[in-house]
PDB file of N, CA and C in Angstrom:
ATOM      1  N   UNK A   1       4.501  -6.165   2.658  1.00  0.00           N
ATOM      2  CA  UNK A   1       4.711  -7.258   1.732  1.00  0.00           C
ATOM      3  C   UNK A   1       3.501  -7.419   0.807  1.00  0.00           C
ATOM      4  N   UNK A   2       2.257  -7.615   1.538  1.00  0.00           N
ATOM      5  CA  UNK A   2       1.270  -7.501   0.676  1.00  0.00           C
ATOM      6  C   UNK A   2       1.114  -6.652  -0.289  1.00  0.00           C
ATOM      7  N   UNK A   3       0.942  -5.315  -0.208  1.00  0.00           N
ATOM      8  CA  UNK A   3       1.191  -3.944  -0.589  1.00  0.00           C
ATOM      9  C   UNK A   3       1.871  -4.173  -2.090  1.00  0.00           C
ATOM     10  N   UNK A   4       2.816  -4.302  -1.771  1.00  0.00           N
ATOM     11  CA  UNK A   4       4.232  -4.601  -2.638  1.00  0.00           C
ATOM     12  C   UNK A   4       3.996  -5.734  -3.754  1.00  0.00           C
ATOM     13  N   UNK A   5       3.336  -6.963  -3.475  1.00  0.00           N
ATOM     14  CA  UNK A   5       2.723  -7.560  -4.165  1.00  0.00           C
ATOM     15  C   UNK A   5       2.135  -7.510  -5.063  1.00  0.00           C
ATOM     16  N   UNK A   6       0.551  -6.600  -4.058  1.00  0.00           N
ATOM     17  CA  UNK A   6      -0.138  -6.368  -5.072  1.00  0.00           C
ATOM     18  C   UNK A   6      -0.108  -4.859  -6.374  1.00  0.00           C
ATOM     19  N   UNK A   7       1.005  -4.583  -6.074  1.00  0.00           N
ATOM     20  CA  UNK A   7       1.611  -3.447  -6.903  1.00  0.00           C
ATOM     21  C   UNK A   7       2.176  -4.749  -7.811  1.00  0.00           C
ATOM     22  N   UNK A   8       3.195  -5.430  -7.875  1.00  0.00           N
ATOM     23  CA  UNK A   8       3.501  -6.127  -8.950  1.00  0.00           C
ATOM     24  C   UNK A   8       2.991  -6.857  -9.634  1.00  0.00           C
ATOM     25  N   UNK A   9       1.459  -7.135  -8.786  1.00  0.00           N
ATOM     26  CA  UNK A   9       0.266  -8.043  -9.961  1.00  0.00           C
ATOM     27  C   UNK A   9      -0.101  -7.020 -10.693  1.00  0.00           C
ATOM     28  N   UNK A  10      -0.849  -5.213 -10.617  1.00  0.00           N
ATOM     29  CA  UNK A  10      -1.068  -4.425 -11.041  1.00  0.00           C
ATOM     30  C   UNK A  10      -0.438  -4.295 -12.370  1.00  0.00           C
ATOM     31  N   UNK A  11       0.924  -3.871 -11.920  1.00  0.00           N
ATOM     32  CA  UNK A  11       1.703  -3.802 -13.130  1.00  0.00           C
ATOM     33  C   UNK A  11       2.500  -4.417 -13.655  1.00  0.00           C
ATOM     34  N   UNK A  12       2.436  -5.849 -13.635  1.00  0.00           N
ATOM     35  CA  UNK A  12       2.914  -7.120 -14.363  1.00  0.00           C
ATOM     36  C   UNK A  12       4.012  -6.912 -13.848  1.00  0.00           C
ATOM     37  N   UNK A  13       4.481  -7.262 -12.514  1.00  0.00           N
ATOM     38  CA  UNK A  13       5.806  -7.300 -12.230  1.00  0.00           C
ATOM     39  C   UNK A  13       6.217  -8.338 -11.751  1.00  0.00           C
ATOM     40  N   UNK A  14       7.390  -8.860 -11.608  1.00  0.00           N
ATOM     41  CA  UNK A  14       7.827 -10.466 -11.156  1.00  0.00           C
ATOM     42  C   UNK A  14       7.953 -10.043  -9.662  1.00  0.00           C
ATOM     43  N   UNK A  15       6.784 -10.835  -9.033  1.00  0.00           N
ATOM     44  CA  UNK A  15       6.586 -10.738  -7.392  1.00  0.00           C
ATOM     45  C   UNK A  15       7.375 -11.612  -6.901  1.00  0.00           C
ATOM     46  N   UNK A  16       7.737 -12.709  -7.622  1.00  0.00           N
ATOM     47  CA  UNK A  16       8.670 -13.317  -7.255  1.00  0.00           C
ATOM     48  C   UNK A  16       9.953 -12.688  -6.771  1.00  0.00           C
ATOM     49  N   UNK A  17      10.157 -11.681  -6.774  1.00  0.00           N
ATOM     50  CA  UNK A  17      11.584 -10.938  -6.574  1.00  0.00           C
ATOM     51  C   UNK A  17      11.092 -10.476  -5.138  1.00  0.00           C
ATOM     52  N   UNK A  18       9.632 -10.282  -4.342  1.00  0.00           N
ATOM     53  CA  UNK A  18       9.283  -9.588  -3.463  1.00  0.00           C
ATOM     54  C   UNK A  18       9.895 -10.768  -1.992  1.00  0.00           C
ATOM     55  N   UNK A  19      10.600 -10.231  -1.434  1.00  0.00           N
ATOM     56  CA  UNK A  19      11.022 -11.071  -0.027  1.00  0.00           C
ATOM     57  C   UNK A  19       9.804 -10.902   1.308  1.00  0.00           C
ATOM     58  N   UNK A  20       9.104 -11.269   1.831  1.00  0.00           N
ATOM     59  CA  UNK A  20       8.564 -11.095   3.026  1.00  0.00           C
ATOM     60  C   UNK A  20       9.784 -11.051   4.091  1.00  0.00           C
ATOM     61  N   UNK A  21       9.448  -9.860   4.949  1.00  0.00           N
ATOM     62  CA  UNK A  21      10.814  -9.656   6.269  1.00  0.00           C
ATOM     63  C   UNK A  21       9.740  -8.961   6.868  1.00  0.00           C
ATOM     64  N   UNK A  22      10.842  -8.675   8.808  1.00  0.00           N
ATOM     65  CA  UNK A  22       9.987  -7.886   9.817  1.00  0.00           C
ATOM     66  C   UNK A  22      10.977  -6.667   9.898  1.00  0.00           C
ATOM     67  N   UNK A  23      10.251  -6.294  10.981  1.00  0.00           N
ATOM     68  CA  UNK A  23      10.917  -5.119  10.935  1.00  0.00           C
ATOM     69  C   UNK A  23      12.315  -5.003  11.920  1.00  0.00           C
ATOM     70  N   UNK A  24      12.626  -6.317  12.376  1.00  0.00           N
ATOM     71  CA  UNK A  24      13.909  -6.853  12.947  1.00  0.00           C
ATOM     72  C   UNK A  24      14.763  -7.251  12.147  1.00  0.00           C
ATOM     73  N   UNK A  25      14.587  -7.345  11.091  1.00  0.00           N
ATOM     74  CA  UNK A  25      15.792  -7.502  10.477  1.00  0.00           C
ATOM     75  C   UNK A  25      16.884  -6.203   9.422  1.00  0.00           C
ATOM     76  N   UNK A  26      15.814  -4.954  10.097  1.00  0.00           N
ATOM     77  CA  UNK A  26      16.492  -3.545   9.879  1.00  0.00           C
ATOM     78  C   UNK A  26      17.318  -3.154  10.676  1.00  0.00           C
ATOM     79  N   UNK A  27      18.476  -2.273  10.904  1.00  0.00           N
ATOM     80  CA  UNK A  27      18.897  -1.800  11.393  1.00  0.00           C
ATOM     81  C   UNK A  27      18.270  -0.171  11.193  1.00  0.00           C
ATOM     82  N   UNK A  28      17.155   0.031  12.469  1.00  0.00           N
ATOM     83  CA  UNK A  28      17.310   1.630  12.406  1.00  0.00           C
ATOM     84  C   UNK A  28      17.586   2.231  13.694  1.00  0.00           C
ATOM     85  N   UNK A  29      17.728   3.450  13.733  1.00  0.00           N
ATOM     86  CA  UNK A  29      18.071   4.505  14.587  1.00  0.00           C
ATOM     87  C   UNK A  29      16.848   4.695  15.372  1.00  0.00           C
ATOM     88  N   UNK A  30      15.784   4.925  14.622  1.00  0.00           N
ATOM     89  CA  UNK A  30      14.844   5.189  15.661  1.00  0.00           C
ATOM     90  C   UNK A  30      13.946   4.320  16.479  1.00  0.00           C
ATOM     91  N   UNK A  31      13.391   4.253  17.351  1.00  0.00           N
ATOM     92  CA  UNK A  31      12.404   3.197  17.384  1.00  0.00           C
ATOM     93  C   UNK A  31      11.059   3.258  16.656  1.00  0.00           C
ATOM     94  N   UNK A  32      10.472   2.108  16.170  1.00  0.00           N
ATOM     95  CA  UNK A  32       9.237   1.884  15.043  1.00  0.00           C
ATOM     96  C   UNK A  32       7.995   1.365  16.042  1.00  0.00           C
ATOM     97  N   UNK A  33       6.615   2.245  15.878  1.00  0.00           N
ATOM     98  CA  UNK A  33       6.044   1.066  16.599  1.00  0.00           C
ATOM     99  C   UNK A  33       5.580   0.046  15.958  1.00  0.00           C
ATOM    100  N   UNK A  34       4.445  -0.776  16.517  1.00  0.00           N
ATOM    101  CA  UNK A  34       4.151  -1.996  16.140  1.00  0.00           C
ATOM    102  C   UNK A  34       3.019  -1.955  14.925  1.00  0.00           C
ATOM    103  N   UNK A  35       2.045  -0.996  15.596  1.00  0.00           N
ATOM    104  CA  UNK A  35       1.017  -0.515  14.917  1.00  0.00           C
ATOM    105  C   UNK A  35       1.080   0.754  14.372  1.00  0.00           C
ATOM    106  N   UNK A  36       1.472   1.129  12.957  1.00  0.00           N
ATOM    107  CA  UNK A  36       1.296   2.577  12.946  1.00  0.00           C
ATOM    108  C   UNK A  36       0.279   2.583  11.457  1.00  0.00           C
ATOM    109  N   UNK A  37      -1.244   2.212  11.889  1.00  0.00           N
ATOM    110  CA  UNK A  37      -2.089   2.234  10.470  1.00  0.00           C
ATOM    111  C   UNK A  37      -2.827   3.490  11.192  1.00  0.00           C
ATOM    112  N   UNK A  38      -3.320   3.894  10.285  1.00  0.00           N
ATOM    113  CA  UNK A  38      -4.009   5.542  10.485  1.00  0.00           C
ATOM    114  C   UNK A  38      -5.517   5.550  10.253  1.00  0.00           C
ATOM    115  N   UNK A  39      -5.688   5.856  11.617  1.00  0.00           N
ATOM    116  CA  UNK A  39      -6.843   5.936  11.827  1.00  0.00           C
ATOM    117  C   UNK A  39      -8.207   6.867  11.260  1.00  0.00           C
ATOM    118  N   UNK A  40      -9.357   6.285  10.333  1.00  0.00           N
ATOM    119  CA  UNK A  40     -10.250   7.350  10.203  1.00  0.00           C
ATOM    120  C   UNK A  40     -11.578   7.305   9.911  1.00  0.00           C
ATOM    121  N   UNK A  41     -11.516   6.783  11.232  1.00  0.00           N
ATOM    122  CA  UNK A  41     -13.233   6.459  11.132  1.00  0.00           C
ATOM    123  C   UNK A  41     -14.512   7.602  11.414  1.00  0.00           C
ATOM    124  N   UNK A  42     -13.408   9.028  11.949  1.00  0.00           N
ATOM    125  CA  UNK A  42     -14.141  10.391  11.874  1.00  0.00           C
ATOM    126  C   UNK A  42     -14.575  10.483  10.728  1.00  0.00           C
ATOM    127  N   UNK A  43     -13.948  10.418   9.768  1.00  0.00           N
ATOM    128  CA  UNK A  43     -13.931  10.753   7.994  1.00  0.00           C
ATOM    129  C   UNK A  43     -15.095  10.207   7.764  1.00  0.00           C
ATOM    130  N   UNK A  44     -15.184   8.599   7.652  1.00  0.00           N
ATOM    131  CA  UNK A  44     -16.302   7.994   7.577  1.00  0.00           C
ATOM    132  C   UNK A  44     -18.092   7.936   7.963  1.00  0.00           C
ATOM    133  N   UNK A  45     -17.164   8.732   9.225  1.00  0.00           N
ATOM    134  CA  UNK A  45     -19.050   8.758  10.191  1.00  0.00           C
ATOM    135  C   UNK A  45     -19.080   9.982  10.212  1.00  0.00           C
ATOM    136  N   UNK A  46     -18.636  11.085   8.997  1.00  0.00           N
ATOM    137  CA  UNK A  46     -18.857  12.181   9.028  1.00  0.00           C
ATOM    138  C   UNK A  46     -19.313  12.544   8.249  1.00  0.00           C
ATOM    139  N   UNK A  47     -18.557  11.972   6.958  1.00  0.00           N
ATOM    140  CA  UNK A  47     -19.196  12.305   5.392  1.00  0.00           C
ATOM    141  C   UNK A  47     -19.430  11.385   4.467  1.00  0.00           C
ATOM    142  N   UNK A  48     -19.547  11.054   3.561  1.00  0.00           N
ATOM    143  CA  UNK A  48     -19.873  10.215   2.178  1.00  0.00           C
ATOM    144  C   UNK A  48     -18.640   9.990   1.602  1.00  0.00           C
ATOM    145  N   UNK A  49     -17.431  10.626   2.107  1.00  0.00           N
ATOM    146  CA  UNK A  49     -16.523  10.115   1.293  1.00  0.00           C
ATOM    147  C   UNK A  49     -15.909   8.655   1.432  1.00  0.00           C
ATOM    148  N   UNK A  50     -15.635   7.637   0.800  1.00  0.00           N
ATOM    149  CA  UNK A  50     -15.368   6.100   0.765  1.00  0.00           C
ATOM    150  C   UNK A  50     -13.931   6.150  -0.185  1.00  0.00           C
ATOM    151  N   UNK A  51     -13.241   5.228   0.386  1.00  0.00           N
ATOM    152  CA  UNK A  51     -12.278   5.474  -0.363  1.00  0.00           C
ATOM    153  C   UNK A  51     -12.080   4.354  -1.539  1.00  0.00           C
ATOM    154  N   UNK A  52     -11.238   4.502  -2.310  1.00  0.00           N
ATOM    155  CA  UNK A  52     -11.097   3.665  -3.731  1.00  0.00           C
ATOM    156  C   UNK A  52     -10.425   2.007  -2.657  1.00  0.00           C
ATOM    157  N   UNK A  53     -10.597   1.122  -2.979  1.00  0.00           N
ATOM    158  CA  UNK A  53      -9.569  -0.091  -2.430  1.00  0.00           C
ATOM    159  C   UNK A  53      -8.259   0.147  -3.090  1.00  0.00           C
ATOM    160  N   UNK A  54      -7.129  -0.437  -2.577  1.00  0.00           N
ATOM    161  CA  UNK A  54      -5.770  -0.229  -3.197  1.00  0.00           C
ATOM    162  C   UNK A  54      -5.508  -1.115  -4.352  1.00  0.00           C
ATOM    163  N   UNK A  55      -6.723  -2.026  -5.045  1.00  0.00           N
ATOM    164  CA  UNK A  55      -6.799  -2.366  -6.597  1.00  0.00           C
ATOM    165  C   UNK A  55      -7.057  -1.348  -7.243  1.00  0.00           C
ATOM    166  N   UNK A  56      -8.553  -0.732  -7.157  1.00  0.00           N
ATOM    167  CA  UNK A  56      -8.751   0.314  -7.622  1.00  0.00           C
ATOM    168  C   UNK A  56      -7.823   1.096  -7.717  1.00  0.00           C
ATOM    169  N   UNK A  57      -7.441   2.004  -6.764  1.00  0.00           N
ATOM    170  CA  UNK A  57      -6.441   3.255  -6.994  1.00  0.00           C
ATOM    171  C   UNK A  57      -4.890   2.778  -7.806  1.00  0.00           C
ATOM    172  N   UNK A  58      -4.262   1.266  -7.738  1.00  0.00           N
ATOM    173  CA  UNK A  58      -3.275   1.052  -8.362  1.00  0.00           C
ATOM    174  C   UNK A  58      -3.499   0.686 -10.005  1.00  0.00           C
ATOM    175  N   UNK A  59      -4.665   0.015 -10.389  1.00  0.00           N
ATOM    176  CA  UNK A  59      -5.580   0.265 -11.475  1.00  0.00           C
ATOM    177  C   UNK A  59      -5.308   1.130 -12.113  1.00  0.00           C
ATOM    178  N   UNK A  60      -5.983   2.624 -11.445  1.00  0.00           N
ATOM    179  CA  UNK A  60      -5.779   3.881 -11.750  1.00  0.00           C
ATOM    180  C   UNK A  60      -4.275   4.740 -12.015  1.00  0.00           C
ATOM    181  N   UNK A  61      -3.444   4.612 -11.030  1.00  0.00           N
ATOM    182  CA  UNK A  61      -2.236   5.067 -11.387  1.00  0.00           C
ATOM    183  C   UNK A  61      -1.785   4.078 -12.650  1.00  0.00           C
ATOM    184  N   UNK A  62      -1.945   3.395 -12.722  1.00  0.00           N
ATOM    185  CA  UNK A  62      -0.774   2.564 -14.225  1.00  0.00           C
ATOM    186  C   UNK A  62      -2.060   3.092 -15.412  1.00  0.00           C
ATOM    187  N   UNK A  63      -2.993   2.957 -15.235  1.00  0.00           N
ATOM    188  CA  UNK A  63      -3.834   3.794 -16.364  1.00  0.00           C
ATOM    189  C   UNK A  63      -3.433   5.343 -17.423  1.00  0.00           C
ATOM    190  N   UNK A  64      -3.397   5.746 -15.979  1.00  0.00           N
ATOM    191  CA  UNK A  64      -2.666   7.775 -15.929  1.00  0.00           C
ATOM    192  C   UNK A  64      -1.375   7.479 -16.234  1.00  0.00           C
ATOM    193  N   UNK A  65      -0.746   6.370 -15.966  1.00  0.00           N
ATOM    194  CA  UNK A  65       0.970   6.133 -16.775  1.00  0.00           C
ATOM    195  C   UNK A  65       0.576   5.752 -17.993  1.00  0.00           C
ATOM    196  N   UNK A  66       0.094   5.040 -18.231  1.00  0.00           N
ATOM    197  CA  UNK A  66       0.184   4.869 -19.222  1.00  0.00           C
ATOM    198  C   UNK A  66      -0.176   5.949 -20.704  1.00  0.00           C
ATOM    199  N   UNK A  67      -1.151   6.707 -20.325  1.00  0.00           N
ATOM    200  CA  UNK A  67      -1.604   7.861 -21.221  1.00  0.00           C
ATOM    201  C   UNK A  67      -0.492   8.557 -21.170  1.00  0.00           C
ATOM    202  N   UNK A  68       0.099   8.977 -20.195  1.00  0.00           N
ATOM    203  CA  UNK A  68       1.531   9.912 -20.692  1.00  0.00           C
ATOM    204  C   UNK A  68       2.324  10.008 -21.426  1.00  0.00           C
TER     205      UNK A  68
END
């Protein structure tokens, strides 16, 4: 939900249209777990690489759209 949000502040979108829900109110086939964020704190305590925040990088993609 957040996510989704802040993609429609990015690119001027009516967030108002964005619903907050869980994941009970899907019908799927498989089972989902609870936690599935991805872990990488090897990456971190290994090298210098840092990653962009998801302002930054959504920033960036509507930028690169837009030049096209």
């Amino acid at each position: 939900f957040d996510f989704a949000v802040e993609i429609a502040k990015i690119f001027d979108l009516d967030s108002a249209l964005i619903n907050e829900t869980n994941s009970d109110e899907f019908e799927q086939k498989a089972p989902r777990p609870m936690d599935s964020s991805f872990v990488i704190d090897k990456l971190f305590n290994n090298t210098d690489w840092q990653p962009q925040t998801v302002e930054e990088a959504l920033k960036k993609l509507r930028n690169e759209m837009e030049i096209k």
